[in-house]
PDB file of N, CA and C in Angstrom:
ATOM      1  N   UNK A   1       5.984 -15.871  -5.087  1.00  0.00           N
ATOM      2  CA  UNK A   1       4.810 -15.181  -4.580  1.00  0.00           C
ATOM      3  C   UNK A   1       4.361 -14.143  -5.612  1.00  0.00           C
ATOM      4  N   UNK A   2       2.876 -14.282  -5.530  1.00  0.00           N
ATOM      5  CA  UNK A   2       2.461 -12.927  -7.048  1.00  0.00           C
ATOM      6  C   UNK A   2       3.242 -11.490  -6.014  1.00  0.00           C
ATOM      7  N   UNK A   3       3.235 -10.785  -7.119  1.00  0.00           N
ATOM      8  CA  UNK A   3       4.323  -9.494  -6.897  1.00  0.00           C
ATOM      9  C   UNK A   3       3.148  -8.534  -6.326  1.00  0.00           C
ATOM     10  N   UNK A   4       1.764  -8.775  -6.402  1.00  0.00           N
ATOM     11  CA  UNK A   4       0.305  -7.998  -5.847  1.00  0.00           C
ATOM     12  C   UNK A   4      -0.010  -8.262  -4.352  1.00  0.00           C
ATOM     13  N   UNK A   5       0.264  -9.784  -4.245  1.00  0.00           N
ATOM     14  CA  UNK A   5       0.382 -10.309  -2.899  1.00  0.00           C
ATOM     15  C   UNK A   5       1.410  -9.371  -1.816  1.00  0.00           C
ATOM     16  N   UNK A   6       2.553  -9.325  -2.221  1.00  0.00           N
ATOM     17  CA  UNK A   6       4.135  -9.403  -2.092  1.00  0.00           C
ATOM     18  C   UNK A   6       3.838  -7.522  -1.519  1.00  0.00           C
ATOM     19  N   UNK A   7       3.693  -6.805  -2.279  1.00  0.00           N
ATOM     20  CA  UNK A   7       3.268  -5.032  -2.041  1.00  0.00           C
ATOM     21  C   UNK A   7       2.192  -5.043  -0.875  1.00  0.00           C
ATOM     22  N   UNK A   8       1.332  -5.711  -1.153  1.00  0.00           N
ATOM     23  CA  UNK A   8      -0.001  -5.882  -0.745  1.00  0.00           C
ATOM     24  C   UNK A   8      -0.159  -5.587   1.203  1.00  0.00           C
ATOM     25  N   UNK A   9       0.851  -6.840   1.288  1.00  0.00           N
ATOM     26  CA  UNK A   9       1.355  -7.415   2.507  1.00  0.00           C
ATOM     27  C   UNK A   9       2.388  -6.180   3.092  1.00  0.00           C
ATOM     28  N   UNK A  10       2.988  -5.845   2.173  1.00  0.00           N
ATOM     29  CA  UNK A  10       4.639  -4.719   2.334  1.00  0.00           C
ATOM     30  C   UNK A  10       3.175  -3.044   3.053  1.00  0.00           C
ATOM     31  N   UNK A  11       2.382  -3.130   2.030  1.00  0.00           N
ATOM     32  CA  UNK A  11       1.845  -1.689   2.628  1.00  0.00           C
ATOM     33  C   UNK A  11       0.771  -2.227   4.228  1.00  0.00           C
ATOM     34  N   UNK A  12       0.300  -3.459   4.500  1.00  0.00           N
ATOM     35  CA  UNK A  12      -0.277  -3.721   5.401  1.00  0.00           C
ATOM     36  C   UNK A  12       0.745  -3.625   6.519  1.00  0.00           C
ATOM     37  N   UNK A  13       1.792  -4.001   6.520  1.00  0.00           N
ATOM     38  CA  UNK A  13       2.632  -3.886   7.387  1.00  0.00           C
ATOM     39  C   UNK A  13       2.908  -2.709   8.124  1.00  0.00           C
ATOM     40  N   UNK A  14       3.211  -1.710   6.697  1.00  0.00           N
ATOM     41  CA  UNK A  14       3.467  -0.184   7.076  1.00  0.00           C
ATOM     42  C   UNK A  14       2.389   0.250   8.302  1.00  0.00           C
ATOM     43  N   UNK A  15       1.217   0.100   7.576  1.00  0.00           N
ATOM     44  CA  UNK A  15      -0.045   1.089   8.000  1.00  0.00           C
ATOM     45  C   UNK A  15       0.148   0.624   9.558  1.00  0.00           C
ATOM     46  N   UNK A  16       0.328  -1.106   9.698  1.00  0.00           N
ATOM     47  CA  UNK A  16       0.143  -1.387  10.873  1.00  0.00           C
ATOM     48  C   UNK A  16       0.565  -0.527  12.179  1.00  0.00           C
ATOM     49  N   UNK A  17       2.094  -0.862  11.476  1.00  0.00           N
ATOM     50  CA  UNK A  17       3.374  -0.186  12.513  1.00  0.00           C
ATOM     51  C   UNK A  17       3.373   1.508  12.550  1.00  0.00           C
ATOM     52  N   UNK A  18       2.598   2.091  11.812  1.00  0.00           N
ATOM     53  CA  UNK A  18       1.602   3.259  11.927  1.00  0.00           C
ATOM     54  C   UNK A  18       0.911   3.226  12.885  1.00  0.00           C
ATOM     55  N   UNK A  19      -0.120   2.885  12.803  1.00  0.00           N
ATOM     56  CA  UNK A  19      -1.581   2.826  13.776  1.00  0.00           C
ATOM     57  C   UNK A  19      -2.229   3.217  12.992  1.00  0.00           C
ATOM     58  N   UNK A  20      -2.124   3.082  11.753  1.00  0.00           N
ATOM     59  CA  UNK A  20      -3.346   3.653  10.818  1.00  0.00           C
ATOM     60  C   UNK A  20      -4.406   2.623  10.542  1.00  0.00           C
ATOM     61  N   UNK A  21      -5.939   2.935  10.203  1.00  0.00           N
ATOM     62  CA  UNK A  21      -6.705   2.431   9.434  1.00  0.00           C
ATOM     63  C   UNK A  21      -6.771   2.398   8.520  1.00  0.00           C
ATOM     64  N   UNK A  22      -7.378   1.445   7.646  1.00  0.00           N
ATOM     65  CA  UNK A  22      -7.370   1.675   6.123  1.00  0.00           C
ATOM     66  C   UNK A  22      -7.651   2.791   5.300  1.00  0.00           C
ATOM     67  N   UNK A  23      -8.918   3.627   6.382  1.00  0.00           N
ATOM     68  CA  UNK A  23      -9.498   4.446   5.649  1.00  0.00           C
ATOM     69  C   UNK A  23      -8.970   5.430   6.290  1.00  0.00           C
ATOM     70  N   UNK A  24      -7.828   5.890   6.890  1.00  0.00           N
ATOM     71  CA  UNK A  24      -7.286   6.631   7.402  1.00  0.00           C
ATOM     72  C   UNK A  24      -6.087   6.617   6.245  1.00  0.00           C
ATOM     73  N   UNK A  25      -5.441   5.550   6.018  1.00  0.00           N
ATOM     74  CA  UNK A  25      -3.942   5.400   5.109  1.00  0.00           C
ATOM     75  C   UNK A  25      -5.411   5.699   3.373  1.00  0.00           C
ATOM     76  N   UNK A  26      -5.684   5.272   3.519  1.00  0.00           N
ATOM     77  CA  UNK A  26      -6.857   5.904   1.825  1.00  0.00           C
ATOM     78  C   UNK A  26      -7.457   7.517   1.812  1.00  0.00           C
ATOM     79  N   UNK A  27      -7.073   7.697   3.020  1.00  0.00           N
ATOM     80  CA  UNK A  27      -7.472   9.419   3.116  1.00  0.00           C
ATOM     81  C   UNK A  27      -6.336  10.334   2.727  1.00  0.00           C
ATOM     82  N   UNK A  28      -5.225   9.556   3.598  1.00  0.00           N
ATOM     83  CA  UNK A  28      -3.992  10.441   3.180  1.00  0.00           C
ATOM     84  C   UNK A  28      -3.716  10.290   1.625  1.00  0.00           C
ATOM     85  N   UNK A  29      -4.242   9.248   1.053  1.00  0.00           N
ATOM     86  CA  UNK A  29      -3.099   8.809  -0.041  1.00  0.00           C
ATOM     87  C   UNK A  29      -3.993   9.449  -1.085  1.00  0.00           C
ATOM     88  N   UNK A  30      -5.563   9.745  -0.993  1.00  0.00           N
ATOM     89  CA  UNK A  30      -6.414  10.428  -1.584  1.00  0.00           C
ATOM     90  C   UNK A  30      -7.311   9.318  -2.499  1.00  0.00           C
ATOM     91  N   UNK A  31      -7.230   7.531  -1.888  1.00  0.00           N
ATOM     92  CA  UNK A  31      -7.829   6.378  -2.656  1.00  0.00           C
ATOM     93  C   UNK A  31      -8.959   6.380  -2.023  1.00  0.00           C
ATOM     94  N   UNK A  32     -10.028   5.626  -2.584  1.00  0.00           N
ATOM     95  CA  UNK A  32     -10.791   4.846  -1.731  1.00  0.00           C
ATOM     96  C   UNK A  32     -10.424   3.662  -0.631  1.00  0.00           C
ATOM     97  N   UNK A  33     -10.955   3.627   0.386  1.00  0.00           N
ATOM     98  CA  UNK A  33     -11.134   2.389   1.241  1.00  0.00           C
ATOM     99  C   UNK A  33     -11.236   1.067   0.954  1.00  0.00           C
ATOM    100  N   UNK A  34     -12.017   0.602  -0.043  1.00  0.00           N
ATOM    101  CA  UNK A  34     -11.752  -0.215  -0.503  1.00  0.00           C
ATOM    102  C   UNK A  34     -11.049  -0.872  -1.982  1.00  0.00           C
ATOM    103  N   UNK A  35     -10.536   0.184  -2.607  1.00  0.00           N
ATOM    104  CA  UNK A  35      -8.924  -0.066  -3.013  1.00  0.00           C
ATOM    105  C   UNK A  35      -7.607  -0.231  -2.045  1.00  0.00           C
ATOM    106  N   UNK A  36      -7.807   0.006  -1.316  1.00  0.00           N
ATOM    107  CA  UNK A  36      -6.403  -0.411  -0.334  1.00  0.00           C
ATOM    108  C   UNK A  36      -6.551  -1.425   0.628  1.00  0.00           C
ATOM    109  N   UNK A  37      -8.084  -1.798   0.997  1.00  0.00           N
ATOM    110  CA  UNK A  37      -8.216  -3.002   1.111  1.00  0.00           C
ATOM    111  C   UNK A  37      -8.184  -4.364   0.039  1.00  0.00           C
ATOM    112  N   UNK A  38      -8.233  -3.889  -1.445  1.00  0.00           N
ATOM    113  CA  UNK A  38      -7.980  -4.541  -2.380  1.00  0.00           C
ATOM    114  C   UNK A  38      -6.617  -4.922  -2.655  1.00  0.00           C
ATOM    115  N   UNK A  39      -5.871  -3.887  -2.074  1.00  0.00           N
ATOM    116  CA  UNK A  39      -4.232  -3.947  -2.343  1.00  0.00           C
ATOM    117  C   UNK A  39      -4.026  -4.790  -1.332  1.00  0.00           C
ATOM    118  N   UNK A  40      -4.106  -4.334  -0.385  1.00  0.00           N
ATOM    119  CA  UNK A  40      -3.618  -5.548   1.039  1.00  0.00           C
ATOM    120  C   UNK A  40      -3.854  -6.605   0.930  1.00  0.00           C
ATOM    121  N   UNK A  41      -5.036  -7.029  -0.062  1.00  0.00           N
ATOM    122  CA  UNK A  41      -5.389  -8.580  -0.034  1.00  0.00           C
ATOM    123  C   UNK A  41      -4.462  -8.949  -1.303  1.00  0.00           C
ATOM    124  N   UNK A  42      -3.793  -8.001  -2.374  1.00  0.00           N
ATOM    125  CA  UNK A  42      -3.207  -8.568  -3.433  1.00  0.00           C
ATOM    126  C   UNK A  42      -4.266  -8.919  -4.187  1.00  0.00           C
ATOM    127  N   UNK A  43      -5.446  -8.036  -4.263  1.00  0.00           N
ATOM    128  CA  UNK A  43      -6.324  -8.054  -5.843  1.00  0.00           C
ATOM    129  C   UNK A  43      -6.586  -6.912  -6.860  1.00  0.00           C
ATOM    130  N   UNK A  44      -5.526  -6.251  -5.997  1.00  0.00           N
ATOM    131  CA  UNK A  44      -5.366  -4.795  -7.063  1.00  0.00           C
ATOM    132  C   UNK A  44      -3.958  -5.313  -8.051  1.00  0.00           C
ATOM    133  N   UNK A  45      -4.093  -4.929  -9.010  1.00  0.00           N
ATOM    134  CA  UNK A  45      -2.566  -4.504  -9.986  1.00  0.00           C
ATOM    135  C   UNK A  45      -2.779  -3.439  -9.716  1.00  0.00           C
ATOM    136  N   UNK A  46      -1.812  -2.982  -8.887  1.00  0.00           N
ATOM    137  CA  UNK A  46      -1.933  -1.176  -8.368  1.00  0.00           C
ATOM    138  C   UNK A  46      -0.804  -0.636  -9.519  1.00  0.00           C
ATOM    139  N   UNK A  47      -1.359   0.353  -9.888  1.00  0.00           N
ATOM    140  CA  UNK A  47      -0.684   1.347 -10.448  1.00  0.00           C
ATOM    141  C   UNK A  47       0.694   2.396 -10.208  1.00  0.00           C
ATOM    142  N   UNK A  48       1.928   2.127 -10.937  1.00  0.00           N
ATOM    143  CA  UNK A  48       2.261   3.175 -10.172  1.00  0.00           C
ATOM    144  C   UNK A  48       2.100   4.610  -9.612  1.00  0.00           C
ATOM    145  N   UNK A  49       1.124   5.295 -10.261  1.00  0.00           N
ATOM    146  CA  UNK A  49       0.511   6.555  -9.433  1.00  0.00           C
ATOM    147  C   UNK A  49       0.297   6.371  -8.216  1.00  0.00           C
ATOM    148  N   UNK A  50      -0.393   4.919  -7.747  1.00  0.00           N
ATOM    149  CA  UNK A  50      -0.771   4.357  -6.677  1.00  0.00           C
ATOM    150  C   UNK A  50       0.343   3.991  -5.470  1.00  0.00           C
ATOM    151  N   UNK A  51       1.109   3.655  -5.884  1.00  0.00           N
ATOM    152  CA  UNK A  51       2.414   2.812  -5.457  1.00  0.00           C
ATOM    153  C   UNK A  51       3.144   4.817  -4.704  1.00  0.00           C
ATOM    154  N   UNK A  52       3.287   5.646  -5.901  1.00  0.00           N
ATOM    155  CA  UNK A  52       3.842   6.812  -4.892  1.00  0.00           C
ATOM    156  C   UNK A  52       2.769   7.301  -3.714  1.00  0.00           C
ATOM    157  N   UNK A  53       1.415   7.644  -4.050  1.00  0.00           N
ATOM    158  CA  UNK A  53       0.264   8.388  -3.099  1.00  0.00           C
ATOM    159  C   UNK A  53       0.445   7.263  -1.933  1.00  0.00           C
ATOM    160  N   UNK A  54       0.288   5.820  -1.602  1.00  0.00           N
ATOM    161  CA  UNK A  54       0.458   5.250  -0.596  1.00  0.00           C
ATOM    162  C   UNK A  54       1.758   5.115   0.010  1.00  0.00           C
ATOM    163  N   UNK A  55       3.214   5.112  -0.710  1.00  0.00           N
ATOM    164  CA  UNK A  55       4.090   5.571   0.061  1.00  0.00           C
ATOM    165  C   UNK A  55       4.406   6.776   0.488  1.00  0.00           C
ATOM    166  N   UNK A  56       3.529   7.941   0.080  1.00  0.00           N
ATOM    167  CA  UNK A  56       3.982   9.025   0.847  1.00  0.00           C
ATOM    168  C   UNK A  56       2.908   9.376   2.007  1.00  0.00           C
ATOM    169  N   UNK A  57       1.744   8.726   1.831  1.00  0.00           N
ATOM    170  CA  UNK A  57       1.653   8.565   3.025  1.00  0.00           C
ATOM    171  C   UNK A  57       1.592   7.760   3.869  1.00  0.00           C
ATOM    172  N   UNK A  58       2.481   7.094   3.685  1.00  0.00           N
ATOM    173  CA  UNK A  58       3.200   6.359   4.806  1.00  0.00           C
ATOM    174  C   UNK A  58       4.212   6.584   4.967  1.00  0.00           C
ATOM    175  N   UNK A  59       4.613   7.611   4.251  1.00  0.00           N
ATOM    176  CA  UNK A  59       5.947   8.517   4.916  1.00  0.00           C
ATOM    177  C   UNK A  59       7.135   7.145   4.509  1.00  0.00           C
ATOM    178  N   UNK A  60       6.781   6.993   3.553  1.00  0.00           N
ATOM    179  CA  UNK A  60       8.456   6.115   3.061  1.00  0.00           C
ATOM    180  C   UNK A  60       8.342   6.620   1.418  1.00  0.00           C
ATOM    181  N   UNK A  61       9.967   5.767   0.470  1.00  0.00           N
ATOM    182  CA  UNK A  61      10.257   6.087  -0.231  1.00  0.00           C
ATOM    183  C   UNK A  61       9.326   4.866  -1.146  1.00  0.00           C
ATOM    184  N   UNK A  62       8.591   5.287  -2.726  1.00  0.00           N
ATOM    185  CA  UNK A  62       7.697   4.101  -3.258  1.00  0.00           C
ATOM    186  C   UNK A  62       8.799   2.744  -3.665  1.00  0.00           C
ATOM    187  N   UNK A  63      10.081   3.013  -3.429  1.00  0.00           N
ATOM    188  CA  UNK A  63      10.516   1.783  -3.473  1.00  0.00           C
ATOM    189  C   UNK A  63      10.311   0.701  -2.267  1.00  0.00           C
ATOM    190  N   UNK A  64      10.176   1.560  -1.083  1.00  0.00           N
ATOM    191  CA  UNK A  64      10.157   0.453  -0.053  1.00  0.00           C
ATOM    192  C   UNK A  64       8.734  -0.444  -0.481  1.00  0.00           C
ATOM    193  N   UNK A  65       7.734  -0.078  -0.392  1.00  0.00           N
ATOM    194  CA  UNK A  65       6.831  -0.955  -1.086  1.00  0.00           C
ATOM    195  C   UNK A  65       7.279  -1.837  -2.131  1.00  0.00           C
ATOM    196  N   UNK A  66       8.373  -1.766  -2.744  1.00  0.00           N
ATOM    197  CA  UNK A  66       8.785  -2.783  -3.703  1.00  0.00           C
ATOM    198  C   UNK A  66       9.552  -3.869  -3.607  1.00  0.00           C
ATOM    199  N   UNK A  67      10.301  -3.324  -2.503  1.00  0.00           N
ATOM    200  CA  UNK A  67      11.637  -4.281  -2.176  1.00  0.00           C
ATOM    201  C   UNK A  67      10.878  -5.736  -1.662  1.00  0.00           C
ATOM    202  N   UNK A  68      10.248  -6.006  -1.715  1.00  0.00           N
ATOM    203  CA  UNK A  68      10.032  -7.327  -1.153  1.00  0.00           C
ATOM    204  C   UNK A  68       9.780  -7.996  -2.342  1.00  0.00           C
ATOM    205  N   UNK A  69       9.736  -7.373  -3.680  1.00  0.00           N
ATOM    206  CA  UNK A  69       9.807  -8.302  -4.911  1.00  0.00           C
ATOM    207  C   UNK A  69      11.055  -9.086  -5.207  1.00  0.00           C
ATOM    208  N   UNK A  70      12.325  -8.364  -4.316  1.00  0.00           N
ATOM    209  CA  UNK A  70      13.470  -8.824  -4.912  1.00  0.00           C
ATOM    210  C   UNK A  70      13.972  -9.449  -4.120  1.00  0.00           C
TER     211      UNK A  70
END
């Protein structure tokens, strides 16, 4: 699976089991709305700058977003 897909899916999950919106999880994280709808679909190469601002707010560590590569 591309490794963009793979995160993509890992932060859609989060937000879900949140109750967050996109543009609610892009507010906290300080992105646009539709960069994190870009990520969820796996058409961003997100950055790691990106990878910490969306795991902290989602209140996890930026590895959990990763672990599904391995």
């Amino acid at each position: 699976m591309d490794p963009r897909a793979s995160i993509g899916k890992q932060v859609r999950k989060l937000r879900l089991e949140r109750g967050l919106s996109q543009e609610k999880l892009a507010e906290l994280a300080n992105l646009h709305r539709n960069y994190v709808g870009g990520v969820e679909r796996g058409e961003r190469n997100i950055a790691i700058i990106n990878i910490v601002a969306l795991a902290h707010a989602l209140r996890v560590r930026p590895a959990r977003l990763l672990e599904t590569l391995f």
